[in-house]
N, C-alpha and C. Protein backbone atom coordinates (compact mmCIF):
# COMPACT_ATOMS: atom_id res chain seq x y z
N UNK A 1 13.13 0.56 15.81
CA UNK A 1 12.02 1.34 16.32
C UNK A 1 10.83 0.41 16.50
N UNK A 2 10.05 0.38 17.44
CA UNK A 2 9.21 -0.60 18.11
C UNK A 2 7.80 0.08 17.37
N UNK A 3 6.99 -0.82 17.40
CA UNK A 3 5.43 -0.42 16.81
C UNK A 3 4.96 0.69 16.95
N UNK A 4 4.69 0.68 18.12
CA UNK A 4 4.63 1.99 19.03
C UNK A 4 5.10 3.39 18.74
N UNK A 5 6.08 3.22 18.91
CA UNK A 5 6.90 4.32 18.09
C UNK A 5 6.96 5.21 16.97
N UNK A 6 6.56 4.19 15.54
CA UNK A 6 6.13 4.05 14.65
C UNK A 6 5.05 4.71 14.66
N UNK A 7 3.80 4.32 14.99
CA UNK A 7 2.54 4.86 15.44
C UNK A 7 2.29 6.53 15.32
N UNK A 8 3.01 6.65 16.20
CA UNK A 8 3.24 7.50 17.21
C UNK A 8 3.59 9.18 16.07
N UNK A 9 5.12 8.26 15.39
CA UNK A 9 5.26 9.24 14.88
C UNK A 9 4.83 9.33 13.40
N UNK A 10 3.71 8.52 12.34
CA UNK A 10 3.36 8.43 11.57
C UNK A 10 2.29 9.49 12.20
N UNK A 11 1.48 9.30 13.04
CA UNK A 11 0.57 10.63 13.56
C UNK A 11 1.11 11.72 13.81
N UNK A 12 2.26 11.84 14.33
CA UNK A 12 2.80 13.51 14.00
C UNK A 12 3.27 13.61 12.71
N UNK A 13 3.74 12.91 11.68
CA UNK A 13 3.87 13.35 10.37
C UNK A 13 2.37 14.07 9.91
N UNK A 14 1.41 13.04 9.72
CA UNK A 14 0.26 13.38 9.58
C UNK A 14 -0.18 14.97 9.96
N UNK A 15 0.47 15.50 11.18
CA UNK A 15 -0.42 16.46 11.91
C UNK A 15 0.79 17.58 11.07
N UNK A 16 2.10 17.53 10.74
CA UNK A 16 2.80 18.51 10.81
C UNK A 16 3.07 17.98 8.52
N UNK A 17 2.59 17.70 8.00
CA UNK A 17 2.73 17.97 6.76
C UNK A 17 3.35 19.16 5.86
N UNK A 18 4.25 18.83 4.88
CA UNK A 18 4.98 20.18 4.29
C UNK A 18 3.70 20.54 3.69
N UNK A 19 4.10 21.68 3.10
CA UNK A 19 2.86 22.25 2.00
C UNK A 19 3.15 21.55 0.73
N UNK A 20 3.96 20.89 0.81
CA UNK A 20 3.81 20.10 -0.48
C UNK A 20 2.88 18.95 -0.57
N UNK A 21 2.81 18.18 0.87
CA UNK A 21 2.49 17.05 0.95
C UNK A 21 0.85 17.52 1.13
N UNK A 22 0.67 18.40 1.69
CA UNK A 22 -0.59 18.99 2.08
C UNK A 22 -1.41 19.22 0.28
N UNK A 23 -0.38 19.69 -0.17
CA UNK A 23 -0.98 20.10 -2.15
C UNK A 23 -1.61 18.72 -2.20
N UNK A 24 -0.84 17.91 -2.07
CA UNK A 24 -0.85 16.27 -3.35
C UNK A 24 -1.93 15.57 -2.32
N UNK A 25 -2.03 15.78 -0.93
CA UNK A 25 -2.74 14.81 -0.11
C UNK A 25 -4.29 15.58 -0.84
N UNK A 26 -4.42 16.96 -1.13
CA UNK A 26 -5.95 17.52 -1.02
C UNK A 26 -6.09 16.92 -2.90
N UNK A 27 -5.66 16.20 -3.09
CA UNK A 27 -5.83 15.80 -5.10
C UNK A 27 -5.73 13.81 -4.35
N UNK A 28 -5.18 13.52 -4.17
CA UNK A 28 -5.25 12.23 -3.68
C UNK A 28 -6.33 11.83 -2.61
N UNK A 29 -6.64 12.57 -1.84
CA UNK A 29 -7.86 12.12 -0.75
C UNK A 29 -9.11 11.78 -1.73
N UNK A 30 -9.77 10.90 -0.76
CA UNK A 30 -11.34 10.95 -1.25
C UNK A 30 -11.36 9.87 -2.44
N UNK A 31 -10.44 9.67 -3.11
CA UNK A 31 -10.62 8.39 -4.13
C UNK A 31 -10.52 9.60 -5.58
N UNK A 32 -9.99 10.41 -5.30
CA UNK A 32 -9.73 11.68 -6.86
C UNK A 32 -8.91 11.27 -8.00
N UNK A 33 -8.54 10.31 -7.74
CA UNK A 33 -7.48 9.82 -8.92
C UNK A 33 -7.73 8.20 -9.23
N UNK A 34 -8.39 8.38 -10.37
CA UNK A 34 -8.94 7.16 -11.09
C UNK A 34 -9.75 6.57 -9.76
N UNK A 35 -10.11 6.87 -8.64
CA UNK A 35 -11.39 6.08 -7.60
C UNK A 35 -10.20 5.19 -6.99
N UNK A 36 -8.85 5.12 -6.62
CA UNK A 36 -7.96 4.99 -6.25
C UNK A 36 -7.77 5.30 -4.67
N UNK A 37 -8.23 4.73 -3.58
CA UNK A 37 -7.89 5.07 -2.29
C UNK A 37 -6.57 5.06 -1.82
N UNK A 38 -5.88 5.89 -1.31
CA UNK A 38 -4.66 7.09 -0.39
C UNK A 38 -4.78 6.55 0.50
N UNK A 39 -3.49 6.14 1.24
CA UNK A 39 -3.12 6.88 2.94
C UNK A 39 -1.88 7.37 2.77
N UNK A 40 -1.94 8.17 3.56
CA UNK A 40 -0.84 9.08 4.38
C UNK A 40 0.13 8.72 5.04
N UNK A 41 1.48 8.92 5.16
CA UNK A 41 2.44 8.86 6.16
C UNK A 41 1.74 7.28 6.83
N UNK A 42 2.14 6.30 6.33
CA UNK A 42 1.23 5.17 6.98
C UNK A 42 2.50 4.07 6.39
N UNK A 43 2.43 3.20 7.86
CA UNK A 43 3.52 2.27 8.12
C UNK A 43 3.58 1.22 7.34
N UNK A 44 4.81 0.54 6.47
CA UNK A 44 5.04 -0.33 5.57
C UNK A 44 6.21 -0.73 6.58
N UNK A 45 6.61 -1.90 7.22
CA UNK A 45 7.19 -2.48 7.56
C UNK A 45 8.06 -1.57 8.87
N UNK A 46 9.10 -1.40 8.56
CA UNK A 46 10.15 -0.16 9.95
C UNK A 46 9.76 1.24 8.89
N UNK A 47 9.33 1.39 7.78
CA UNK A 47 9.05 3.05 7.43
C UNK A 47 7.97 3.34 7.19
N UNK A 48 7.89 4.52 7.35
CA UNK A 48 6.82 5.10 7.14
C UNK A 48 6.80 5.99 5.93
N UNK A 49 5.77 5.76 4.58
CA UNK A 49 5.58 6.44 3.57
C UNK A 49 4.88 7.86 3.50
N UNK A 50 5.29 8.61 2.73
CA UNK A 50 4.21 9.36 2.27
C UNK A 50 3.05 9.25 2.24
N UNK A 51 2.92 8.70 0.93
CA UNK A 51 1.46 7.97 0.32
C UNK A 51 1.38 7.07 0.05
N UNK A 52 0.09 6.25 -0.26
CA UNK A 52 0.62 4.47 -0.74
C UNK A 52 -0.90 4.30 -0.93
N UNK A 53 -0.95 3.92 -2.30
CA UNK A 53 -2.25 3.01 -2.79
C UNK A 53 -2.12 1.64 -1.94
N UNK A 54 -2.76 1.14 -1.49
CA UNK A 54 -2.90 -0.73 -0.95
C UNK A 54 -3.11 -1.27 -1.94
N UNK A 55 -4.09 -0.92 -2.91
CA UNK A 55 -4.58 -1.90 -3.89
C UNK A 55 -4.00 -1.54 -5.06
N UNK A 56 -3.29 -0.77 -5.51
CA UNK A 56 -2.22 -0.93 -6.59
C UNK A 56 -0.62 -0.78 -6.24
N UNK A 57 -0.83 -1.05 -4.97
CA UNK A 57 0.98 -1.56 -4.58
C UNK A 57 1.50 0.03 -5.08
N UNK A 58 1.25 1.26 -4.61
CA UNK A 58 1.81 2.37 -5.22
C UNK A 58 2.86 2.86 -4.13
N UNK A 59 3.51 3.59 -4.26
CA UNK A 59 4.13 4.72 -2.84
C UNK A 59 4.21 5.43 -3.34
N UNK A 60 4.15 6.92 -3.08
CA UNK A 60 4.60 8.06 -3.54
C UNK A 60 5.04 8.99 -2.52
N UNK A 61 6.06 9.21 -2.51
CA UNK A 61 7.00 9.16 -1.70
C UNK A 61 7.27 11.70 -2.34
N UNK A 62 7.53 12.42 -1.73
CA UNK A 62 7.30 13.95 -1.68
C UNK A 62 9.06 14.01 -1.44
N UNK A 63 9.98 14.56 -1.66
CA UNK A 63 11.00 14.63 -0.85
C UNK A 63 11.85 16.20 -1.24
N UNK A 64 11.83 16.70 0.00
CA UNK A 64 12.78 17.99 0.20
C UNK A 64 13.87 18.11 -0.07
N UNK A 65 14.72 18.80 0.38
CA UNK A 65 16.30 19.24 0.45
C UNK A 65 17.09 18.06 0.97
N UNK A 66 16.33 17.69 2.76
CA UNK A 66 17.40 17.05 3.14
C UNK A 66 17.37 15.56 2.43
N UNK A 67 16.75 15.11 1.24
CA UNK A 67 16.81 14.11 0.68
C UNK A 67 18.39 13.57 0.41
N UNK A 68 18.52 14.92 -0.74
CA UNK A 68 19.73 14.96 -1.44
C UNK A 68 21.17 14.17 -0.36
N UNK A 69 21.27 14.32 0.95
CA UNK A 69 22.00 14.48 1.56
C UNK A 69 21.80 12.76 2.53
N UNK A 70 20.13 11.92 2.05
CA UNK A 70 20.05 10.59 2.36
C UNK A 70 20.10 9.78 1.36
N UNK A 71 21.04 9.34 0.18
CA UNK A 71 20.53 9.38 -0.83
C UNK A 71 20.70 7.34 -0.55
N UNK A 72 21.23 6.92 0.27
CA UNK A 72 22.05 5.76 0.59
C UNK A 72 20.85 5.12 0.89
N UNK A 73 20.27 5.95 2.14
CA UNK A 73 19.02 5.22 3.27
C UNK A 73 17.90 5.33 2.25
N UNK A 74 17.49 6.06 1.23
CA UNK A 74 16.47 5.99 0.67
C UNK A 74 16.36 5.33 -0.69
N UNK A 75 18.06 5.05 -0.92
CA UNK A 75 17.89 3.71 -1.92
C UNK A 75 17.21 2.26 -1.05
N UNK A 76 18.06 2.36 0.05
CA UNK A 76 17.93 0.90 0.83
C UNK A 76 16.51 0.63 0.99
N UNK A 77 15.81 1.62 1.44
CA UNK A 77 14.09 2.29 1.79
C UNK A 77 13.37 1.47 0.39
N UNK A 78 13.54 2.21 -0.64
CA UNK A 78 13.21 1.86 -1.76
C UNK A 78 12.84 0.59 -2.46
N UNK A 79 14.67 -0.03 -2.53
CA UNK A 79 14.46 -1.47 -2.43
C UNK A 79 13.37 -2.68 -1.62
N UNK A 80 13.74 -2.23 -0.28
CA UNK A 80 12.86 -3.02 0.75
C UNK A 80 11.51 -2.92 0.12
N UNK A 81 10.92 -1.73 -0.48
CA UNK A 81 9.51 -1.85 -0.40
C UNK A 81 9.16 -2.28 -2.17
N UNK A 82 10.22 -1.86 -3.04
CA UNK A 82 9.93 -2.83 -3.90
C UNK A 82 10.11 -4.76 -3.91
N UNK A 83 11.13 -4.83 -3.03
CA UNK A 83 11.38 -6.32 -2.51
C UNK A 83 9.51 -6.87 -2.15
N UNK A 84 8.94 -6.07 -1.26
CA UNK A 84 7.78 -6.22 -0.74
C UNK A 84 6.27 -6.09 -1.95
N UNK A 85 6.59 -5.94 -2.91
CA UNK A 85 5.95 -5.50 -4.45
C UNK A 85 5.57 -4.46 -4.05
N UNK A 86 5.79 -3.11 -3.92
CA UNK A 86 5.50 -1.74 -4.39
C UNK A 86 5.90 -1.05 -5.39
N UNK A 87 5.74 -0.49 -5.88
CA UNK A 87 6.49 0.40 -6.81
C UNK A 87 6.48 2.03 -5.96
N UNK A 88 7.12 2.37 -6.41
CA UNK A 88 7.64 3.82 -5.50
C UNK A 88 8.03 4.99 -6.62
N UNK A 89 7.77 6.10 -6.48
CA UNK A 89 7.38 7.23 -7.23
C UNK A 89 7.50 8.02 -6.41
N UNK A 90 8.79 8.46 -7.04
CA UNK A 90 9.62 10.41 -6.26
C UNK A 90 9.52 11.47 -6.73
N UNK A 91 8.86 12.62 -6.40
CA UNK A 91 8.98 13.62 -6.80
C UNK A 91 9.46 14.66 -5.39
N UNK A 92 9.74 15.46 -6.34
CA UNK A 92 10.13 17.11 -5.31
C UNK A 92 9.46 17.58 -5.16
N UNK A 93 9.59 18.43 -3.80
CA UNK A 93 8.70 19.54 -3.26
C UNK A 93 8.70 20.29 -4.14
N UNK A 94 9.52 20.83 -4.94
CA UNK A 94 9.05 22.19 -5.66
C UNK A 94 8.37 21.75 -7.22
N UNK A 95 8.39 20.12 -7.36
CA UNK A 95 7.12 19.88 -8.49
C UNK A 95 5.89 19.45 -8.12
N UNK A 96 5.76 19.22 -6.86
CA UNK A 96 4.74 19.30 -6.57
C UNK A 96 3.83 20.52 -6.57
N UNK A 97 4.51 21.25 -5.96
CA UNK A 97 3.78 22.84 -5.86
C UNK A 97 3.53 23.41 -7.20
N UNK A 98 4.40 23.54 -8.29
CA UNK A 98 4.58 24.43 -9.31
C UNK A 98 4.29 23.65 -10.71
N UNK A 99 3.86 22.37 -10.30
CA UNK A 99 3.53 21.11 -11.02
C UNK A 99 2.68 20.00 -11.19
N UNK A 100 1.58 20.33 -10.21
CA UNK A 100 0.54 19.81 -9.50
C UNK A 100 -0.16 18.98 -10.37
N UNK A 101 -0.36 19.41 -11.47
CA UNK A 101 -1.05 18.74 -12.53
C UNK A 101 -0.46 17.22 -13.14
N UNK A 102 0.60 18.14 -13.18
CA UNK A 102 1.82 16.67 -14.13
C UNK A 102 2.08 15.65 -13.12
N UNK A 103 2.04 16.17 -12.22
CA UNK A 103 2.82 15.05 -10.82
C UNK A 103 1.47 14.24 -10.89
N UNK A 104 -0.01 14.78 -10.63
CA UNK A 104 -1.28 13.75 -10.27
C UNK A 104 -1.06 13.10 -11.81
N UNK A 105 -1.05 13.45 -12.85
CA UNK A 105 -0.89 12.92 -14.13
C UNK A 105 0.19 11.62 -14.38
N UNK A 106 1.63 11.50 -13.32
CA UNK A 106 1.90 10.52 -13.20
C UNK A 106 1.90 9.69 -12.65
N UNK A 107 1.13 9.62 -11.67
CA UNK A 107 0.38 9.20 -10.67
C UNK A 107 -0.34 7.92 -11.26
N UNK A 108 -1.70 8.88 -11.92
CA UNK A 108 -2.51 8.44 -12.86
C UNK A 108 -1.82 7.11 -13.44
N UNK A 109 -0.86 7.38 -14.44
CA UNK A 109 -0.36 6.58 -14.97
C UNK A 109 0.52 5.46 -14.50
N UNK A 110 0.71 5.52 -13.41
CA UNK A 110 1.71 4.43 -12.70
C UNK A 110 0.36 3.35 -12.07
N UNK A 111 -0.37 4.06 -11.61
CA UNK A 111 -1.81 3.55 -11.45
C UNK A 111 -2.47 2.84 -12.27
N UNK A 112 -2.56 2.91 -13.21
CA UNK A 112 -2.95 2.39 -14.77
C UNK A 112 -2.19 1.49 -15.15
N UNK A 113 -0.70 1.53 -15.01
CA UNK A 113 0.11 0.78 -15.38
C UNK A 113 0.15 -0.43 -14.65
N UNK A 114 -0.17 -0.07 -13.50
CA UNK A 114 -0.23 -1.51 -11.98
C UNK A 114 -1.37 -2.13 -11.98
N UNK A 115 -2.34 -2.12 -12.83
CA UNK A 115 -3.93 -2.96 -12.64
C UNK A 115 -3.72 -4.12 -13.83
């Protein structure tokens, strides 16, 4: 997939967000967690993340149903971006929603742990 492309569709992620991602983006925007700046669905090499601290090498990565069913491509995903020093942090849609607290709480701490 060419730059472009990429681009392209990191801005329609952006525009079409689950309600999960929409929960964790309105607690992550703005610098809400430890003064920690967020982006969104924003390009790391051929993928595009969720979320991702820059300055503590974070990803946090939201994942649905059809996860279960990539489990191959999102090890490979994984690797690459720890290869690249990230650390990466998965949770589910339905702990995000019903869990909101604990999920920014490990957040927090993976954050803490990377400085």
């Amino acid at each position: 997939m060419n730059s472009r492309t990429l681009r392209d569709r990191a801005r329609r992620l952006r525009r079409e967000m689950t309600d999960a991602e929409r929960r964790l983006w309105s607690r992550l925007r703005k610098r809400q967690v430890l003064e920690c700046g967020f982006r969104r669905q924003f390009q790391l090499g051929t993928y595009i993340v969720d979320f991702v601290c820059l300055e503590r090498c974070l990803v946090v990565e939201v994942d649905g149903g059809r996860h279960a069913e990539q489990e191959d491509y999102d090890r490979a995903r994984t690797d690459w971006l720890e290869q690249q020093g990230y650390r990466v942090l998965r949770f589910w849609n339905d702990a995000v929603l019903t869990e909101t607290d604990a999920v920014i709480a490990s957040i927090a701490e993976a954050l803490n742990s990377g400085s």
